[in-house]
Protein backbone atom coordinates (compact mmCIF):
# COMPACT_ATOMS: atom_id res chain seq x y z
CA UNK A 1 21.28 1.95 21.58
CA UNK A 2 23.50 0.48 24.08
CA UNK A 3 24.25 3.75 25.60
CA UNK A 4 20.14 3.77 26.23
CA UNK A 5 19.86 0.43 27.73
CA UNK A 6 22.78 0.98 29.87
CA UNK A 7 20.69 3.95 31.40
CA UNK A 8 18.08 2.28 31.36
CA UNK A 9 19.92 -0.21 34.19
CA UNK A 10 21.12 2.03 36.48
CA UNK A 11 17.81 3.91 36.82
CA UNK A 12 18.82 7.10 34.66
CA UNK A 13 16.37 9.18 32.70
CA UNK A 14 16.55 6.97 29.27
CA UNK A 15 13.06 7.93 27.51
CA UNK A 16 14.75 7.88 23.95
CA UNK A 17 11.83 8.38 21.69
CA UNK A 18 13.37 7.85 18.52
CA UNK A 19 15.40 10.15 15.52
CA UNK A 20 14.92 12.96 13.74
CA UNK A 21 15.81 13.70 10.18
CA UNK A 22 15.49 16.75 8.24
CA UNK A 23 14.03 16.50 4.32
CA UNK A 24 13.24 18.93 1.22
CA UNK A 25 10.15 18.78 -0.81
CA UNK A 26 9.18 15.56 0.93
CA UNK A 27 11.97 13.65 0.07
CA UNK A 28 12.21 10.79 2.88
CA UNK A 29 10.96 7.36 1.78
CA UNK A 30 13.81 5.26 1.48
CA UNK A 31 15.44 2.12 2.25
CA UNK A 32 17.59 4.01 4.52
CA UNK A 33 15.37 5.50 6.39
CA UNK A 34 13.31 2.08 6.73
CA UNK A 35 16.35 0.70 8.27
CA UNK A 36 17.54 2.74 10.84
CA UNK A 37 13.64 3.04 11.90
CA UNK A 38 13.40 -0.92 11.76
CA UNK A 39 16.65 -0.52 14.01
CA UNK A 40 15.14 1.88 16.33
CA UNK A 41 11.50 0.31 16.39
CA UNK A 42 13.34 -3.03 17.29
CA UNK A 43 15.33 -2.01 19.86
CA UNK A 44 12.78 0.41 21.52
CA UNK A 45 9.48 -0.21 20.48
CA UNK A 46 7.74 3.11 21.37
CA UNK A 47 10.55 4.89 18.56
CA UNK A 48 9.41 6.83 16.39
CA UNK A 49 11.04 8.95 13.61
CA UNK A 50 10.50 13.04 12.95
CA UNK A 51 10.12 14.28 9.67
CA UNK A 52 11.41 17.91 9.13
CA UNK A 53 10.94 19.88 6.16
CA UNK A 54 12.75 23.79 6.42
CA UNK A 55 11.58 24.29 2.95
CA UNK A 56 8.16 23.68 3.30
CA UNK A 57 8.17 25.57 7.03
CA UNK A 58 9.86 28.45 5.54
CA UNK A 59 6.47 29.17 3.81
CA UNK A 60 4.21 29.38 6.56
CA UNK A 61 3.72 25.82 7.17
CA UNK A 62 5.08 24.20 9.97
CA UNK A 63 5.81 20.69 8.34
CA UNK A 64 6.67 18.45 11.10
CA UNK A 65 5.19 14.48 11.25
CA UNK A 66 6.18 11.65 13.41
CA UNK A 67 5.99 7.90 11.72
CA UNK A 68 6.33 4.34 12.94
CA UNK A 69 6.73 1.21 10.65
CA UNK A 70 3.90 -0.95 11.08
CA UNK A 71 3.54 -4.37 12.80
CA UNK A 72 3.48 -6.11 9.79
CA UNK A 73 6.50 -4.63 8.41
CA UNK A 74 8.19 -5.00 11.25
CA UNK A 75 7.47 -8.65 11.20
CA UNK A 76 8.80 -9.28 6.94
CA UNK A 77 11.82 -6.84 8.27
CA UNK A 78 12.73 -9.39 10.84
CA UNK A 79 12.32 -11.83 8.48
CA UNK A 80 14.25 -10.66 5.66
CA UNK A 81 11.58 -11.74 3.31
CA UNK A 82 11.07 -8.80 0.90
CA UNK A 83 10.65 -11.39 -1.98
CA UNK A 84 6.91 -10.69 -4.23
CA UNK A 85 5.49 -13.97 -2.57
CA UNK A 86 6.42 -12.77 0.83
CA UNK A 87 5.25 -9.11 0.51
CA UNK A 88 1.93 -11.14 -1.19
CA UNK A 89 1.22 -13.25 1.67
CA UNK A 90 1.71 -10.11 4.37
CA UNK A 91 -0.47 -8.61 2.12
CA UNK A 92 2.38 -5.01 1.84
CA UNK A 93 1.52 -1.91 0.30
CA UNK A 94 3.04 0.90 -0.03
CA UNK A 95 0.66 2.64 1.98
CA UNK A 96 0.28 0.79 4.64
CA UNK A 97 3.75 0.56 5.33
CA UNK A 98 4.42 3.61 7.87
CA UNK A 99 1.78 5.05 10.09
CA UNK A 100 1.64 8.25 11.35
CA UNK A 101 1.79 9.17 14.49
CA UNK A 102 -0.21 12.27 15.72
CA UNK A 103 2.20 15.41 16.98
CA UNK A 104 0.67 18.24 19.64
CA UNK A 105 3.24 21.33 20.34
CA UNK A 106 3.14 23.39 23.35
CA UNK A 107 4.70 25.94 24.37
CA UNK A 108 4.99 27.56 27.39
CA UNK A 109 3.91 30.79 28.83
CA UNK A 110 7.31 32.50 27.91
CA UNK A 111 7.15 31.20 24.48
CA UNK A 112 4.14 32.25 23.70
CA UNK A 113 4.93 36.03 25.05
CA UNK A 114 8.04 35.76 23.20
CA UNK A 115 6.23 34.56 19.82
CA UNK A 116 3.49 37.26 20.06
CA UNK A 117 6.63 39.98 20.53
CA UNK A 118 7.87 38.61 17.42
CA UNK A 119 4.73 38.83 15.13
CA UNK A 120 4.24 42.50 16.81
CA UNK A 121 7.59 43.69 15.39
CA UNK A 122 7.02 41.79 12.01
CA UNK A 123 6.69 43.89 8.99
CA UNK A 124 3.13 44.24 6.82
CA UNK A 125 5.13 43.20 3.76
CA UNK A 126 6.27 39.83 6.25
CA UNK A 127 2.48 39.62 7.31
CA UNK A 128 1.15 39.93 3.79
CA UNK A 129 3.74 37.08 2.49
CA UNK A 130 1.33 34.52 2.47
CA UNK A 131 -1.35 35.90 0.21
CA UNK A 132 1.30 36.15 -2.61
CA UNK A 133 -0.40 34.09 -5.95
CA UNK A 134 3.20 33.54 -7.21
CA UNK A 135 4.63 29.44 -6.80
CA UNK A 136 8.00 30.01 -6.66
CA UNK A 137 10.26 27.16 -7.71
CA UNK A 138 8.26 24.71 -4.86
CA UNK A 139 5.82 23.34 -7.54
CA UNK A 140 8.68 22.86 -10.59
CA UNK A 141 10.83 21.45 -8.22
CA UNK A 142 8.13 18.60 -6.47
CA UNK A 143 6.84 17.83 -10.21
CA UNK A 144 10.78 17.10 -11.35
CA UNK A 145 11.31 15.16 -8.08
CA UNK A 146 8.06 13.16 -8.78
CA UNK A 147 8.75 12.38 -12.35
CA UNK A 148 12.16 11.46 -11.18
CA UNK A 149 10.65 8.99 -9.41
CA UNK A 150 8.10 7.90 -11.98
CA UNK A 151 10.89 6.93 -14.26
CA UNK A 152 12.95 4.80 -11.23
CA UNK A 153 9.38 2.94 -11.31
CA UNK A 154 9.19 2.58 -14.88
CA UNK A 155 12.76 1.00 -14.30
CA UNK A 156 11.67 -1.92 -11.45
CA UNK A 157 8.27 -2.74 -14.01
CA UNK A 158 11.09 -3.26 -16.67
CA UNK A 159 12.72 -5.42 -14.75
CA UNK A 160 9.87 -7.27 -13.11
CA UNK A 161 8.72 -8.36 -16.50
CA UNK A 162 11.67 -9.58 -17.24
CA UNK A 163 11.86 -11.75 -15.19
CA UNK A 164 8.22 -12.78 -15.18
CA UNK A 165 8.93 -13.53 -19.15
CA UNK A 166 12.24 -15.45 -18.03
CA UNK A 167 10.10 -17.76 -15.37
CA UNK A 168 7.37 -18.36 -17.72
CA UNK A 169 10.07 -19.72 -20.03
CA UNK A 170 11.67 -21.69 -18.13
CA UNK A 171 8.66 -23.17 -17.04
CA UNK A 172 8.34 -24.18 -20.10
CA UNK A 173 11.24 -25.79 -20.70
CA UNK A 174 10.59 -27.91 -17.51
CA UNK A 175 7.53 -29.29 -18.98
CA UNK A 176 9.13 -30.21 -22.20
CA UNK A 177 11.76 -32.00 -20.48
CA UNK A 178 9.15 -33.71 -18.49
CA UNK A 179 7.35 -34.80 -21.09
CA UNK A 180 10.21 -35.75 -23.56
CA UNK A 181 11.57 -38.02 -20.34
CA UNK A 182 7.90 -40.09 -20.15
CA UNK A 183 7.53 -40.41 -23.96
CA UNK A 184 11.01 -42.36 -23.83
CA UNK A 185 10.63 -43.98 -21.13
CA UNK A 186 7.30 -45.11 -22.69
CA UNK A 187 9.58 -46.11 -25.47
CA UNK A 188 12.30 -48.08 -23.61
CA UNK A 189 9.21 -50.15 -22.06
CA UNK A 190 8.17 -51.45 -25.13
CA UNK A 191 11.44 -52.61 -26.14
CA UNK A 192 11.72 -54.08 -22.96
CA UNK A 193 14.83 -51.94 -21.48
CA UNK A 194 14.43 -50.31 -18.13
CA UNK A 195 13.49 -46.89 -17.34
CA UNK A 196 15.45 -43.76 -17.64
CA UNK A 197 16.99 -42.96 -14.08
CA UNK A 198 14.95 -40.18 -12.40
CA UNK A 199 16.43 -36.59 -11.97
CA UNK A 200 16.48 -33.52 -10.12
CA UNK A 201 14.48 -31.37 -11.93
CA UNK A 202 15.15 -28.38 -9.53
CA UNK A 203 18.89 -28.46 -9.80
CA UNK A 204 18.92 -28.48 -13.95
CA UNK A 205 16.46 -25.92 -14.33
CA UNK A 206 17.36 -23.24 -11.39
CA UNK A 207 14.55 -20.63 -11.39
CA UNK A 208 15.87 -17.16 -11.50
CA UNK A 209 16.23 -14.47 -8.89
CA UNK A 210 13.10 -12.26 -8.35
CA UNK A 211 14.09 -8.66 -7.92
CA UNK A 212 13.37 -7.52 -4.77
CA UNK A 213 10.05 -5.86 -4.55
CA UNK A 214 10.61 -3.47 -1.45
CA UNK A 215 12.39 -1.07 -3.41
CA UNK A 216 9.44 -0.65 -5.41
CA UNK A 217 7.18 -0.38 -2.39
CA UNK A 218 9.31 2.48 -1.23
CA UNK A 219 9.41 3.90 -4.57
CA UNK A 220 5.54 3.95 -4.90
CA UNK A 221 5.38 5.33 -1.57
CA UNK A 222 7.61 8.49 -2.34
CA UNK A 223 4.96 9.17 -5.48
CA UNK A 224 2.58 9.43 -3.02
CA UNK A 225 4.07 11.44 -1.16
CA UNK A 226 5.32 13.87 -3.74
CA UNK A 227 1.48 14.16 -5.06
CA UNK A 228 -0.13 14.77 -1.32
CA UNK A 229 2.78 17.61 -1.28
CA UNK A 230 1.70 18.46 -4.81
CA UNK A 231 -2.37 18.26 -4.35
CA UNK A 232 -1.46 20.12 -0.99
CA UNK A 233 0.31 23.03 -2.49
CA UNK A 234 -2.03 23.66 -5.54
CA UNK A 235 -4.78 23.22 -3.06
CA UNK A 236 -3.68 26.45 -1.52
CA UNK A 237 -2.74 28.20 -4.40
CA UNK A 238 -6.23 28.02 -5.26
CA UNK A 239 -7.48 29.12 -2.37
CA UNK A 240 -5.61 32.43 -2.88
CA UNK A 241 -6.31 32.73 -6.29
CA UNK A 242 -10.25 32.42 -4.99
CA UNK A 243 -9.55 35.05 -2.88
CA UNK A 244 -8.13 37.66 -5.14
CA UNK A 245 -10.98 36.68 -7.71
CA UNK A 246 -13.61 37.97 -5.03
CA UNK A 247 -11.43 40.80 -3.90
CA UNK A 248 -11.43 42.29 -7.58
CA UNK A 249 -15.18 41.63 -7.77
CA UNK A 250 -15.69 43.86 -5.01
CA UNK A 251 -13.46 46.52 -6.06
């Protein structure tokens, strides 16, 4: 970053755009990634990040997106307020935390002579790849990754009720000790003898922690991902299978 500003003063081509980073099966919604974007996105605010997938490319399927947090998770970012009443008030979901940004590849004239040499030499059996009905390992392996996933969520509920079960009982307690405090204070007035002295409530009954709730975000936004990837895949697999079907009728 410094290196780009310093450019940036002395007049020297400094269009940094952003990062890259490679992923398999979809695998890229983190809190690591959210930083270094937040980090990029704050320092340069036209950054994006590029999301690579050789697995999924490998197939036939160019998988290449841009994203950019949005403006309102850049602003609880800044702020550091990832608690549930902060994420509440911002009104945070998991998906409306990234938007994509729309790619267009060109290539030039060479490329595209050099690309159309290529798919001349190609063999039938490389041309005919694509119609293949098998799945591989691509499904078994996004449905493992997404129950994965499932289960880390499973985890944060767990703990979330927890401690909505611990605040609820310590709220409790608060308003016994309130009301044990009036009814003998009520008592020391009748017999004449002065009030109990008043107390800091908040420092005897110290509310607990809430877990932070961004992880969870993230989490839920991974799941989505994995079952776009998933609904995408099987989508196509049924398209083939469609295909054959008809080809058989006509035979």
């Amino acid at each position: 970053m410094e290196m780009m500003r310093s450019l940036r003063h002395v007049n020297i081509d400094h269009l940094h755009v952003g990062w890259y980073q490679s992923t398999y099966y979809g695998s890229f919604v983190s809190r690591a990634l959210l930083d270094s974007q937040f980090s990029y996105q704050h320092a340069i605010e036209e950054s994006v990040v590029l999301i690579y997938d050789p697995i999924k490319t490998a197939q036939g399927s160019l998988s290449l997106k841009a994203y950019r947090l949005t403006p309102k998770l850049m602003e609880i970012c800044k702020e550091k307020d990832f608690t549930p009443e902060g994420l509440k008030k911002a009104s945070i979901g998991f998906e409306n935390m990234f938007e994509e940004v729309p790619i267009i590849i060109k290539n030039s004239h060479l490329i595209s002579v050099l690309m159309w040499e290529l798919e001349d030499k190609s063999t039938v059996a490389d041309k005919h790849e694509l119609l293949n009905l098998s799945s591989s390992n691509h499904l078994e392996k996004s449905l493992q990754l997404l129950m994965d996933r499932v289960d880390d969520m499973s985890q944060d509920i767990v703990k979330y009720n927890t401690y909505s079960r611990n605040l609820s009982k310590q709220q409790q307690q608060k308003h016994q000790y309130v009301q044990r405090r009036q009814q003998e204070n009520v008592q020391r007035q009748s017999r004449g003898e002065p009030p109990l002295p008043e107390e800091d409530i908040t420092k005897m009954f110290k509310p607990p922690q809430p877990p932070p709730r961004m992880d969870t975000l993230l989490i839920a936004g991974q799941i989505n991902n994995y079952c776009q990837n998933v609904k995408e895949f099987t989508s196509q697999n049924l398209g083939k299978l469609f295909m054959a079907e008809a080809l058989q009728g006509h035979n």
